[in-house]
C-alpha atoms as a PDB file:
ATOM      1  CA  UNK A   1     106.205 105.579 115.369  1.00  0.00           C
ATOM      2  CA  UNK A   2     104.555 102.739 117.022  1.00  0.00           C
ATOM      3  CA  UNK A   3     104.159  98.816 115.175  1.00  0.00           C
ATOM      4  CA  UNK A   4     100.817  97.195 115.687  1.00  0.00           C
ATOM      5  CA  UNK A   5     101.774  93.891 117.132  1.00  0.00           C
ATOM      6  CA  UNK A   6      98.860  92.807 116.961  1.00  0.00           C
ATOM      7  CA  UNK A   7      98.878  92.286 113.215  1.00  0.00           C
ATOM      8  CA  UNK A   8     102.522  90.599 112.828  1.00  0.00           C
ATOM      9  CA  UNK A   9     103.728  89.021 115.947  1.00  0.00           C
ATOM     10  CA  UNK A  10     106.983  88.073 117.543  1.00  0.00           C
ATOM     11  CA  UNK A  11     108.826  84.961 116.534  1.00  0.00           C
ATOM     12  CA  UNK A  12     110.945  84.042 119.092  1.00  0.00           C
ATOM     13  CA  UNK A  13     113.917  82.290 118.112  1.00  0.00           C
ATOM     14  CA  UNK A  14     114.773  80.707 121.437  1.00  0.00           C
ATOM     15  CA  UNK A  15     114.731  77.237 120.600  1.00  0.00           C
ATOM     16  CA  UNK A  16     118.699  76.705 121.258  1.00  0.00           C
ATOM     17  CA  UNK A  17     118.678  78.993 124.299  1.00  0.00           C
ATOM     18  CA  UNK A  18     115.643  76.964 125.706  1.00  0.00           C
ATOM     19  CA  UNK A  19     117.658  73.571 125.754  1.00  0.00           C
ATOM     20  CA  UNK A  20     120.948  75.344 127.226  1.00  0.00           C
ATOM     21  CA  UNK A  21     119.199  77.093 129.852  1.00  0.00           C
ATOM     22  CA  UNK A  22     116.511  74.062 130.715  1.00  0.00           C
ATOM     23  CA  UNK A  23     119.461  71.789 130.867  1.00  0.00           C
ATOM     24  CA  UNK A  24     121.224  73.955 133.319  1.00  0.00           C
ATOM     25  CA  UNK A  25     118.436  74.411 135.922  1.00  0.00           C
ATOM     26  CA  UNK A  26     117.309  70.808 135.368  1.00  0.00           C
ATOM     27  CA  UNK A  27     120.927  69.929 136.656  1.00  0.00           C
ATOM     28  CA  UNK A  28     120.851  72.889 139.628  1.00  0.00           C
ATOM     29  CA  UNK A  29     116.928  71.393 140.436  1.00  0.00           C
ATOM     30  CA  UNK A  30     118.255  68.180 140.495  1.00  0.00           C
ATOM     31  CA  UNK A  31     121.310  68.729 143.246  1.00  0.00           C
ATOM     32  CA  UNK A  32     120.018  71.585 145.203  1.00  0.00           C
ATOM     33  CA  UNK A  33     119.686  70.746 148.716  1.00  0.00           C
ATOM     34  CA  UNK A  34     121.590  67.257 148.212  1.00  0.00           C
ATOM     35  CA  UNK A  35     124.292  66.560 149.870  1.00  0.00           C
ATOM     36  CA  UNK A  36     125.335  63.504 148.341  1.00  0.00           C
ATOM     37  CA  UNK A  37     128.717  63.006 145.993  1.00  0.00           C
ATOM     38  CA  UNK A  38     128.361  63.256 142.586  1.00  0.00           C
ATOM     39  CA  UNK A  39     130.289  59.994 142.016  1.00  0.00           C
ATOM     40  CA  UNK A  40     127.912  57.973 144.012  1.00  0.00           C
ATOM     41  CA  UNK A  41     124.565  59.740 142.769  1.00  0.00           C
ATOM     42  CA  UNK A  42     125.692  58.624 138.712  1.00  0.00           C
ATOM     43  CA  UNK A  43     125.480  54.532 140.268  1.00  0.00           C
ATOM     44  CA  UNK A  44     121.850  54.869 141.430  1.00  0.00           C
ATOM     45  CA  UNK A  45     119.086  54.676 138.492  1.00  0.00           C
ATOM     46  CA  UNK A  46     117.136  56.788 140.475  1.00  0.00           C
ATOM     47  CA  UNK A  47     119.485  59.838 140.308  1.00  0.00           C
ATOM     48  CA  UNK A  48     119.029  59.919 135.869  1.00  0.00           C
ATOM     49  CA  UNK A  49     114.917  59.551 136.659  1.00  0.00           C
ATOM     50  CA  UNK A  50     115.093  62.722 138.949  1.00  0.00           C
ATOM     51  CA  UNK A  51     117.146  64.173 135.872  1.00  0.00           C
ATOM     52  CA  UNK A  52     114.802  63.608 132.795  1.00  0.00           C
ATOM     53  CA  UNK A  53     111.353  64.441 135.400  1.00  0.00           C
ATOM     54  CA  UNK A  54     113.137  67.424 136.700  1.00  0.00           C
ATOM     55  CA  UNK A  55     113.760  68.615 132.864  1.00  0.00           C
ATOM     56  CA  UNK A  56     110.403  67.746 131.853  1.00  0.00           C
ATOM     57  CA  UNK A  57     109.503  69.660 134.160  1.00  0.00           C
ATOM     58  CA  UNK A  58     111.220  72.804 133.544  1.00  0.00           C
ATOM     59  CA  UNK A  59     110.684  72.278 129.744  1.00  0.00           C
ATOM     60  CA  UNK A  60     106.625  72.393 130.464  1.00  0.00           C
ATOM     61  CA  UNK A  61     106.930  75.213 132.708  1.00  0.00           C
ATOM     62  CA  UNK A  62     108.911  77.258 129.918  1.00  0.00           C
ATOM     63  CA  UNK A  63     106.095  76.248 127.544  1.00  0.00           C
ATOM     64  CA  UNK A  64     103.581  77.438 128.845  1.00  0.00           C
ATOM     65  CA  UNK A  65     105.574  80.894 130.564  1.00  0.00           C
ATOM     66  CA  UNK A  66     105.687  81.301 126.955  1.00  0.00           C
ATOM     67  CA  UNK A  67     102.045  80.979 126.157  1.00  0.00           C
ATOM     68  CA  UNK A  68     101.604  83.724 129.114  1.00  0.00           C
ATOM     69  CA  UNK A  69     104.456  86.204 127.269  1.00  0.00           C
ATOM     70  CA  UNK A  70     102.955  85.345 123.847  1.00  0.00           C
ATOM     71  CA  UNK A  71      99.495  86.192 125.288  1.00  0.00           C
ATOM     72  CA  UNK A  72     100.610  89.277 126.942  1.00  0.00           C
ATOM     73  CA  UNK A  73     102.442  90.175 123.641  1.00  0.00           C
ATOM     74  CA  UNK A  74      99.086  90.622 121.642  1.00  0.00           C
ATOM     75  CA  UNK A  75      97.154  91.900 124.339  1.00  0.00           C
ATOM     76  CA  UNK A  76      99.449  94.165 126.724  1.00  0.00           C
ATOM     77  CA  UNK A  77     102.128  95.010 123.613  1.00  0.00           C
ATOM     78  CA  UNK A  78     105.369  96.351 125.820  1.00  0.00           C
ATOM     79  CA  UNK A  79     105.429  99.549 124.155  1.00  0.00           C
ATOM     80  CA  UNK A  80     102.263 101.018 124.955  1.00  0.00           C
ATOM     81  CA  UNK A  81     102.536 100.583 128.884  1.00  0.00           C
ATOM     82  CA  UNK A  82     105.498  99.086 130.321  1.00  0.00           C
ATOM     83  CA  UNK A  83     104.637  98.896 134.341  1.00  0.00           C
ATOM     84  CA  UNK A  84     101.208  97.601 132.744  1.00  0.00           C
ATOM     85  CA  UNK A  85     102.451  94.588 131.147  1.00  0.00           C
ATOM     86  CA  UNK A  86     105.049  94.007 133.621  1.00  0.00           C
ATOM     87  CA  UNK A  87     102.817  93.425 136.495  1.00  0.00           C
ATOM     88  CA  UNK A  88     100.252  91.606 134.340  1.00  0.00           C
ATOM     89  CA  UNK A  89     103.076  89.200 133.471  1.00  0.00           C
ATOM     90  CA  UNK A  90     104.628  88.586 136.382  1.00  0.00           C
ATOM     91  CA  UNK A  91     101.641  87.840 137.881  1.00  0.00           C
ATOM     92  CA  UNK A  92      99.923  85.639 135.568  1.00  0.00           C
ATOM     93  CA  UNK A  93     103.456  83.548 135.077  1.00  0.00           C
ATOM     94  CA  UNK A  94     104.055  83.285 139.171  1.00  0.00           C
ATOM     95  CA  UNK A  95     100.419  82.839 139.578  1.00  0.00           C
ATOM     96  CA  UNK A  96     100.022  79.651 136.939  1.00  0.00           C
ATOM     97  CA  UNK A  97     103.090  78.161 137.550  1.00  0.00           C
ATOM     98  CA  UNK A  98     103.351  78.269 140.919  1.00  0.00           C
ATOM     99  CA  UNK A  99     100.627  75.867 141.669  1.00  0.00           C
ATOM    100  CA  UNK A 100     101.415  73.489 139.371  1.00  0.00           C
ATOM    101  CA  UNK A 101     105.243  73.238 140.579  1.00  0.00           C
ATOM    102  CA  UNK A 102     104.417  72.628 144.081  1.00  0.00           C
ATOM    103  CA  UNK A 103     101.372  69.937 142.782  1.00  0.00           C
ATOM    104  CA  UNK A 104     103.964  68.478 140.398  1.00  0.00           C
ATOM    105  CA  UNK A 105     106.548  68.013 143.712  1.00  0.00           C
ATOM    106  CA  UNK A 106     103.607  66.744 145.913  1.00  0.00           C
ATOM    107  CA  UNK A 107     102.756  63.769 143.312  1.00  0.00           C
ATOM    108  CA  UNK A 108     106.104  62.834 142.531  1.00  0.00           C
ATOM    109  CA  UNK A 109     107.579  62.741 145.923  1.00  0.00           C
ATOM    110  CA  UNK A 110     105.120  61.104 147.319  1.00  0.00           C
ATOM    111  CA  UNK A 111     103.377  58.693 144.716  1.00  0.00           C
ATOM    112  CA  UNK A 112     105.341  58.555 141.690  1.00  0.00           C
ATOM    113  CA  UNK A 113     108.791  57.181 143.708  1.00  0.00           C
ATOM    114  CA  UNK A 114     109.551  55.556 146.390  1.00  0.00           C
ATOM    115  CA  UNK A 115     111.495  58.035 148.821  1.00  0.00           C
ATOM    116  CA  UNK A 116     113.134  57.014 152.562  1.00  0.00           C
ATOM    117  CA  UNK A 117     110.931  57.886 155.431  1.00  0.00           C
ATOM    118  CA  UNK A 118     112.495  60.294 157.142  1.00  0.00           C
ATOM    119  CA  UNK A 119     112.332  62.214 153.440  1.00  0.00           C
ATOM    120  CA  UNK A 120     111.858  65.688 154.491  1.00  0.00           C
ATOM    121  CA  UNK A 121     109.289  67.214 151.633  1.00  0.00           C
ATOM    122  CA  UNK A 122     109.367  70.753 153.854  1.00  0.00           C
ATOM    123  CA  UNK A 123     113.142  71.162 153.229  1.00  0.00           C
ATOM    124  CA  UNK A 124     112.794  70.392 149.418  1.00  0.00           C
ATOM    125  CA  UNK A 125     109.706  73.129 149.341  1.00  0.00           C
ATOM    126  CA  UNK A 126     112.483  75.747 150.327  1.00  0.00           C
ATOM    127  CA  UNK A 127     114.992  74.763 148.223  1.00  0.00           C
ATOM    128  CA  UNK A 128     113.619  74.065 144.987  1.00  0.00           C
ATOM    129  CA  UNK A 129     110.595  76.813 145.149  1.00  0.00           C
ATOM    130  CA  UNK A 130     112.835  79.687 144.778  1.00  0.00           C
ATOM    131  CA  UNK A 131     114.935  77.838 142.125  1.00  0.00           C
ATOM    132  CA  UNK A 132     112.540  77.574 140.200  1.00  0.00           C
ATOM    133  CA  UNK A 133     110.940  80.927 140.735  1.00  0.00           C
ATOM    134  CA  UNK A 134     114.579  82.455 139.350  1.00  0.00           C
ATOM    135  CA  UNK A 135     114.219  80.637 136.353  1.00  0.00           C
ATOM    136  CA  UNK A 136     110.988  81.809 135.859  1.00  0.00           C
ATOM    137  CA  UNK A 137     112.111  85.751 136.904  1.00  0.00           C
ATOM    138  CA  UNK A 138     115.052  84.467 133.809  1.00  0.00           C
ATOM    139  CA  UNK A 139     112.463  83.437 131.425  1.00  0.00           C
ATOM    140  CA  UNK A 140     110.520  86.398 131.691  1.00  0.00           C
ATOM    141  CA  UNK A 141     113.700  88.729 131.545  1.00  0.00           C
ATOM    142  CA  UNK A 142     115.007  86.570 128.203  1.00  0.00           C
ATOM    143  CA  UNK A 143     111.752  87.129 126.412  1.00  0.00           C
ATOM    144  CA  UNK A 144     111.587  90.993 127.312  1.00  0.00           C
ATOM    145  CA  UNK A 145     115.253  91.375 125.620  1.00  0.00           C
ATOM    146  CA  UNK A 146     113.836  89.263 122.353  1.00  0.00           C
ATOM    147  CA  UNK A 147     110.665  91.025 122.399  1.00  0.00           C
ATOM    148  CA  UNK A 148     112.712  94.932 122.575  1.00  0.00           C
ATOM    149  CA  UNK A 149     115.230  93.951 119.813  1.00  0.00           C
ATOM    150  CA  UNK A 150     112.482  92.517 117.555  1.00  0.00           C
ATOM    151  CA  UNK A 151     110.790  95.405 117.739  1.00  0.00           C
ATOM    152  CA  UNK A 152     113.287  97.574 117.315  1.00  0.00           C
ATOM    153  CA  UNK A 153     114.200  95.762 114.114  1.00  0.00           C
ATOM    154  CA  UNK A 154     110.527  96.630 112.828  1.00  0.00           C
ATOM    155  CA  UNK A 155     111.208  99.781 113.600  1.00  0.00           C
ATOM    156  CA  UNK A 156     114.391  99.919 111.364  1.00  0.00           C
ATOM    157  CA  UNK A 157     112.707  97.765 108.813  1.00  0.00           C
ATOM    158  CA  UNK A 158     109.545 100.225 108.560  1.00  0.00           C
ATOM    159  CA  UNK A 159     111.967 103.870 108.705  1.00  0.00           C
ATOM    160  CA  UNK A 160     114.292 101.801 105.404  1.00  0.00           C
ATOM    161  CA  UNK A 161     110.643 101.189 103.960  1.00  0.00           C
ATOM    162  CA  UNK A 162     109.368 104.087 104.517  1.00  0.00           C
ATOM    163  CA  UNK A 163     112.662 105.674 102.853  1.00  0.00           C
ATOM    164  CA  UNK A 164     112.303 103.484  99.743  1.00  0.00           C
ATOM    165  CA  UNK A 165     108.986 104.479  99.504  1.00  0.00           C
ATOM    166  CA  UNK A 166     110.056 108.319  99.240  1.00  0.00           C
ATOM    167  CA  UNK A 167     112.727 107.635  96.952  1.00  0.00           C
ATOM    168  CA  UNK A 168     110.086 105.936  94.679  1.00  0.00           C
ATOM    169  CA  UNK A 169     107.635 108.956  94.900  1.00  0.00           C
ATOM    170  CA  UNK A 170     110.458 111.308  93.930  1.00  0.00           C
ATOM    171  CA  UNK A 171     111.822 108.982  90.829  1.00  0.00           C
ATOM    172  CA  UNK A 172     108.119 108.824  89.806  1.00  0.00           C
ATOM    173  CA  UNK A 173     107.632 112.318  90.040  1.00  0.00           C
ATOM    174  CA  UNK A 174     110.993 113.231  88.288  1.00  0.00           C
ATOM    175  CA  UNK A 175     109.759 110.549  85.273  1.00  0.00           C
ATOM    176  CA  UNK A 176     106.513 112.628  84.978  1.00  0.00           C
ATOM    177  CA  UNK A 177     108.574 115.424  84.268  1.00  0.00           C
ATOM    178  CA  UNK A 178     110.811 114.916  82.195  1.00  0.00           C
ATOM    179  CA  UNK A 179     108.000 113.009  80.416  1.00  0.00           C
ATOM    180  CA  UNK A 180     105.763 116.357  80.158  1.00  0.00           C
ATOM    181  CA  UNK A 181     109.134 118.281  78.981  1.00  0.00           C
ATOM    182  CA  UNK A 182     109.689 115.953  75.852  1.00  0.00           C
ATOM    183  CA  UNK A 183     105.834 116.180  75.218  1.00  0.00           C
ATOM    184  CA  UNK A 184     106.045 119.922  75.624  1.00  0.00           C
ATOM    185  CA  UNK A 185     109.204 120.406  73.323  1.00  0.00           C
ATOM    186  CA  UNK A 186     107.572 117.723  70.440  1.00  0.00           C
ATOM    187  CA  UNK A 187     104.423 120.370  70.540  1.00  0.00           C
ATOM    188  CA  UNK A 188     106.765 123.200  70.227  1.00  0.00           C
ATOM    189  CA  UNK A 189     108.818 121.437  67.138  1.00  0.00           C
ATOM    190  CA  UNK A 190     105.381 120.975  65.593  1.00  0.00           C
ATOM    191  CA  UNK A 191     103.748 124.795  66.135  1.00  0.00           C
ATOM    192  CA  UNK A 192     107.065 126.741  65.773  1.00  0.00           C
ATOM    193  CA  UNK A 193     108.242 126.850  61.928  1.00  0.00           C
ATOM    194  CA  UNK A 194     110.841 124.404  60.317  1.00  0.00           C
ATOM    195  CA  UNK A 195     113.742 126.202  60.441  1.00  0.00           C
ATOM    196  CA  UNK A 196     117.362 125.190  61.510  1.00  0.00           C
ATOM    197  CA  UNK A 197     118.541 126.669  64.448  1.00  0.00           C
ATOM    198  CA  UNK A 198     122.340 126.022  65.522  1.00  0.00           C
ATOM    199  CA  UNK A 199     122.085 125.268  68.834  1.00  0.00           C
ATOM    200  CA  UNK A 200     125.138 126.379  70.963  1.00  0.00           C
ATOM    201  CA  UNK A 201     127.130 123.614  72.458  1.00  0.00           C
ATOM    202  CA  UNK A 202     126.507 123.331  76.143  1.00  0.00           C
ATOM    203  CA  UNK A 203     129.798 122.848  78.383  1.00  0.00           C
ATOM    204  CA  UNK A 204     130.264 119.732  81.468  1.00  0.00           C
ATOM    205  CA  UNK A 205     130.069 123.557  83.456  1.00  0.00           C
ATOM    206  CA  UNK A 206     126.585 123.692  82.765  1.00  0.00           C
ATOM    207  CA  UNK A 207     125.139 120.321  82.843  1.00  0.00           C
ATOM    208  CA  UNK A 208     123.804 118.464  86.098  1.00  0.00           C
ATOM    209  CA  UNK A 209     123.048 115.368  86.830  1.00  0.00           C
ATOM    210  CA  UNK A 210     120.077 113.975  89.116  1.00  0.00           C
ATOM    211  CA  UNK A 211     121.117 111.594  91.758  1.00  0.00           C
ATOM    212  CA  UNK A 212     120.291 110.734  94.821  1.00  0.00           C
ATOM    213  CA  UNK A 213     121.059 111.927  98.221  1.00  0.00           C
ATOM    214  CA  UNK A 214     119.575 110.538 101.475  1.00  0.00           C
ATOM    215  CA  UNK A 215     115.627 110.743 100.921  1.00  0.00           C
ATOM    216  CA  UNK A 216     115.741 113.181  98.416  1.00  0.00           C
ATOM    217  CA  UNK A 217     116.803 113.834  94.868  1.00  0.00           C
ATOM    218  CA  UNK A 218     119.303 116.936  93.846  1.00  0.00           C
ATOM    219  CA  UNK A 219     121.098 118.011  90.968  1.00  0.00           C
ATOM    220  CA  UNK A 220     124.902 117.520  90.828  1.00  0.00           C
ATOM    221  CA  UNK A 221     127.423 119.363  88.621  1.00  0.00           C
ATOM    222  CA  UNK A 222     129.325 117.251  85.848  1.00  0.00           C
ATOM    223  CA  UNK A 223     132.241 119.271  86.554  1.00  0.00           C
ATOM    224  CA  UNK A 224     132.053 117.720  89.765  1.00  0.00           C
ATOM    225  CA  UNK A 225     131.890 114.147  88.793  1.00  0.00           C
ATOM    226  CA  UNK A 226     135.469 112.480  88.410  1.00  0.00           C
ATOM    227  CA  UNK A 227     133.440 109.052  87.140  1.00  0.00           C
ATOM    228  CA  UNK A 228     130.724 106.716  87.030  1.00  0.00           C
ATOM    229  CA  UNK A 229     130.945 103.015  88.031  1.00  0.00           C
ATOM    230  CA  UNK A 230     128.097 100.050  87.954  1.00  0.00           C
ATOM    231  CA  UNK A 231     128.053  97.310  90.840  1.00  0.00           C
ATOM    232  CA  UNK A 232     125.717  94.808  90.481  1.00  0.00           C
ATOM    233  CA  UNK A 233     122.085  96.545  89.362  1.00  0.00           C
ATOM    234  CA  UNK A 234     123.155  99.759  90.744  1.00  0.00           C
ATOM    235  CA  UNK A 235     124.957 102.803  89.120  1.00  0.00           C
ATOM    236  CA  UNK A 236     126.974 105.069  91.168  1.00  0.00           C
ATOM    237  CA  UNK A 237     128.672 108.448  90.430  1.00  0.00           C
ATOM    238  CA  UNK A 238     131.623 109.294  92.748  1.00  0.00           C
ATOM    239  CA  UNK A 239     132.925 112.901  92.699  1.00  0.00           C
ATOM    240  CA  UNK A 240     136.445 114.385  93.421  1.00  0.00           C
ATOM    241  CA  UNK A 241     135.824 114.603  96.790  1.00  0.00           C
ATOM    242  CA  UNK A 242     135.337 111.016  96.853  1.00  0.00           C
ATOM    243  CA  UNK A 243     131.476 111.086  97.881  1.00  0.00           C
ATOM    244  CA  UNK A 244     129.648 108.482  96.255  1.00  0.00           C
ATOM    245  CA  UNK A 245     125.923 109.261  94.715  1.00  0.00           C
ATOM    246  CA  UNK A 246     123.121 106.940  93.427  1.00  0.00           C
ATOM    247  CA  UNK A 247     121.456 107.547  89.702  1.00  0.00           C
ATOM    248  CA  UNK A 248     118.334 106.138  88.171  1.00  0.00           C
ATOM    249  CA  UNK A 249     120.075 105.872  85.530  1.00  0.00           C
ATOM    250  CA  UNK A 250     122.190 103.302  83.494  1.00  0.00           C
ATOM    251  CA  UNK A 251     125.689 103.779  81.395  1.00  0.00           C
ATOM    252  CA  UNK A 252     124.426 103.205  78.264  1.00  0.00           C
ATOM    253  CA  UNK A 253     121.918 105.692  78.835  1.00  0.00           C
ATOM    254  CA  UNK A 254     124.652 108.000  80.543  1.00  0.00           C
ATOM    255  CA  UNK A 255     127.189 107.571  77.877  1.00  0.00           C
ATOM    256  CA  UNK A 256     124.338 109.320  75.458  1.00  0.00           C
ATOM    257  CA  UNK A 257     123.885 112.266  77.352  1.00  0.00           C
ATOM    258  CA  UNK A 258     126.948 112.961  78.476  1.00  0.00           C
ATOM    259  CA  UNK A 259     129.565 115.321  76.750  1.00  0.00           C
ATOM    260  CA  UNK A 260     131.679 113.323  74.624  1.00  0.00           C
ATOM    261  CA  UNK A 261     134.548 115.426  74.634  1.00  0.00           C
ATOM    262  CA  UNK A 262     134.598 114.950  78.616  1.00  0.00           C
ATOM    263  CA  UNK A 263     133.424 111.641  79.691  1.00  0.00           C
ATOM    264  CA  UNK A 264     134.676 108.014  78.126  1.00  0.00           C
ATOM    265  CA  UNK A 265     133.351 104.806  78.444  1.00  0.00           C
ATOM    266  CA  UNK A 266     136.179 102.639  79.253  1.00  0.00           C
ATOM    267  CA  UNK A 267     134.687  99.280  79.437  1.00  0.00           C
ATOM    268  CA  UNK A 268     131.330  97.717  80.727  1.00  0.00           C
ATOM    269  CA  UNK A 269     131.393  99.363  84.257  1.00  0.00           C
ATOM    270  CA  UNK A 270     133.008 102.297  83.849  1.00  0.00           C
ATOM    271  CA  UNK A 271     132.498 106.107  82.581  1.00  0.00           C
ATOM    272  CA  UNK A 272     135.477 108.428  83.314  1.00  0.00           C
ATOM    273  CA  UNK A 273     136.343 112.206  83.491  1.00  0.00           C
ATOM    274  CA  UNK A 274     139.174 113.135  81.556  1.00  0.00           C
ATOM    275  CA  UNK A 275     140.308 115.231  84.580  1.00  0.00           C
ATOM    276  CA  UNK A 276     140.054 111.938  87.051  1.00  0.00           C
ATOM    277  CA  UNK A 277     142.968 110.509  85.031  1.00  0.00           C
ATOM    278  CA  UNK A 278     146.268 110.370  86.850  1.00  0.00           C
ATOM    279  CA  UNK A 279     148.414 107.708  84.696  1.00  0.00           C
ATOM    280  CA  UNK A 280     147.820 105.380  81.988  1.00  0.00           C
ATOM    281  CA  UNK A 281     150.187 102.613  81.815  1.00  0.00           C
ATOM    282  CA  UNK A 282     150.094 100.092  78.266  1.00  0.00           C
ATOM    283  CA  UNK A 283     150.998  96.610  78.948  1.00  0.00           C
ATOM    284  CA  UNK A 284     152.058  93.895  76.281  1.00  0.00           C
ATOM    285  CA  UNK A 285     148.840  92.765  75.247  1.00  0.00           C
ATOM    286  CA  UNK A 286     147.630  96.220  73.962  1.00  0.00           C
ATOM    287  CA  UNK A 287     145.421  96.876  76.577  1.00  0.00           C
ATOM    288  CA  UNK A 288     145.717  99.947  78.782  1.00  0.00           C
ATOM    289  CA  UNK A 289     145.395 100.332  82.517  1.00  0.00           C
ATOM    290  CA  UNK A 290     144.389 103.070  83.611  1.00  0.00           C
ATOM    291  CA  UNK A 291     144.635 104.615  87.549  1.00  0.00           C
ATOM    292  CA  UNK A 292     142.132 107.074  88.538  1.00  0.00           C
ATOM    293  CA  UNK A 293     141.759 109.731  90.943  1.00  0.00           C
ATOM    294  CA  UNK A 294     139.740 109.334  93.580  1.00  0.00           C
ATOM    295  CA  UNK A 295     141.217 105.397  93.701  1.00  0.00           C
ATOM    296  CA  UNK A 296     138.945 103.065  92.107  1.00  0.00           C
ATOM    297  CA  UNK A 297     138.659  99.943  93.922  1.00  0.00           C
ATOM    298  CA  UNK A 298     138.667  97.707  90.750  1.00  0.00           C
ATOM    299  CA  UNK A 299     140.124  97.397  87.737  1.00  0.00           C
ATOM    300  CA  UNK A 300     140.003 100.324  85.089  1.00  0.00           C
ATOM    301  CA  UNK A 301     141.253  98.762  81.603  1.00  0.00           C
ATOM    302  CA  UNK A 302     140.448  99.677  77.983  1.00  0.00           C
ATOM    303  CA  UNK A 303     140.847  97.366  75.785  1.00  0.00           C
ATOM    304  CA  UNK A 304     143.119  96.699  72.910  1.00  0.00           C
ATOM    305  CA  UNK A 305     140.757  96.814  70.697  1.00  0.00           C
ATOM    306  CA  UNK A 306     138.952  99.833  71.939  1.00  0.00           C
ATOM    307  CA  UNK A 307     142.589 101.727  72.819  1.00  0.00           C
ATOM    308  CA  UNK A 308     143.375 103.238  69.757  1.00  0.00           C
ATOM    309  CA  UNK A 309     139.712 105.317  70.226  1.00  0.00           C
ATOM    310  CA  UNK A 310     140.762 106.174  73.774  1.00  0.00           C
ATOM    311  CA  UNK A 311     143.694 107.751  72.651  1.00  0.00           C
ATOM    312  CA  UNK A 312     142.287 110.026  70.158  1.00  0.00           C
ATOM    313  CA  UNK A 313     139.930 110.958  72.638  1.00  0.00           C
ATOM    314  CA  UNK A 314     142.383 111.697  75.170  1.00  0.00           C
ATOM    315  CA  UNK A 315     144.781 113.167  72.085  1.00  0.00           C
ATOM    316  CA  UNK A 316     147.808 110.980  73.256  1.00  0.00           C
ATOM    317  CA  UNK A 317     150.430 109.044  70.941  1.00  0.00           C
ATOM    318  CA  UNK A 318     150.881 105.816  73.076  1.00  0.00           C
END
């Protein structure tokens, strides 16, 4: 699966790395090759106008390296030839901003301050060239790493998308049908003749639910449910084995369909199995809390006014 850069491309959120890094090498260009104490360089003016040029500088060459990568991005995308877009980049980075450096050195040396005479422009050349071509080799490497993890994140953001988008086709198709079977059974009620048939009651054994599992949607056994929980918008069935489930479905609309004689809505996020219950302790206030198995995380209370109904249901004398 390959994203179209071309169509969305990279933010780069290097503004805080910019200032750390441009900082640093504005510092390094600034001392390289000088031997002079620290101490004594902080008492000349000069020494804090070689700082702020020197990061101007560097913050104009990182500008417009960044141009070059953003450039590249659109036209030579990494993914779709790496030793391509490598070269390009390199070359059209080293080749603009090589130039310019050494012009930028020539003018300022020589015009823009006033340097000794025996100032030896040759041995700054050496020394501040390949400086400066490392932090352009470290520019290039930074926005490579940014670039790879961006697009990996696409990636990850179009496979979850691409997931939904499944999961919606399935619900939609499951809607349809179940749609079609009520219409079906409403013509049959109408063609077949009025009589009253006692229909047999159908057991938890027999009964499945339709949840969700991965991309797909598959029926699971209400004998294997132990209960069903809500958090936030979402309902979730978790089974004896302690394997949680997804369901389009909500517990009003669960509580319905489900048998009553097995399943009991305890309070506003919870449905239970009678089997899941391990202990039910009362406490002074009427209310009844009640521990589950698998563990539920929060709290599982009836209460006092709906207690008396729970323990009919559950045919206890509390």
């Amino acid at each position: 699966m390959v994203i179209q850069n071309n169509s969305v491309p990279i933010q780069y959120a290097d503004f805080k790395l910019r200032i750390v890094i441009s900082l640093i090498f504005a510092f390094y260009y600034r001392h390289i090759g000088d031997r002079a104490l620290l101490l004594d360089l902080l008492q000349r003016w000069d020494y804090y106008v070689d700082l702020l040029v020197s990061l101007l500088a560097i913050i104009l060459f990182w500008e417009i390296a960044k141009q070059v990568i953003l450039y590249a991005d659109k036209q030579h995308p990494w993914e779709k030839g790496l030793l391509k877009r490598a070269i390009f980049q390199w070359l059209a980075v080293f080749g603009i901003l090589t130039p310019l450096q050494i012009g930028l050195m020539f003018l300022y040396n020589y015009y823009l301050v006033n340097r000794p005479a025996n100032f030896n422009f040759s041995a700054v050349f050496y020394t501040d060239v390949p400086l400066l071509w490392l932090l352009f080799s470290v520019m290039q490497l930074i926005y490579a790493v940014l670039y790879f993890r961006n697009y990996l994140q696409q990636l990850e953001n179009q496979q979850i998308a691409n997931e939904f988008k499944i999961y919606d086709e399935y619900r939609q198709l499951y809607v349809a049908h179940e749609a079609l079977k009520a219409q079906a059974e409403i013509w049959q009620s109408n063609l077949l003749p009025k009589t009253e048939v006692e229909k047999p009651e159908i057991s938890s054994q027999e009964q499945h639910l339709l949840v969700q599992q991965g991309n797909a949607l598959v029926p699971l056994a209400l004998q294997e449910v132990a209960y069903i929980f809500k958090i936030n918008d979402f309902t979730l069935i978790r089974t004896k084995e302690k394997k949680d489930f997804g369901i389009d479905a909500t517990l009003e609309k669960l509580e319905e369909i489900l048998p009553k004689n097995d399943f009991f809505r305890l309070n506003r996020q919870l449905i239970v199995h009678k089997k899941s219950i391990r202990q039910i302790k009362p406490d002074t206030y009427g209310k009844l809390n009640v521990e589950l198995s698998p563990v539920y995380e929060d709290e599982a209370g009836v209460s006092r006014t709906k207690a008396q109904e729970f323990r009919q249901w559950l045919g206890l004398n509390l």
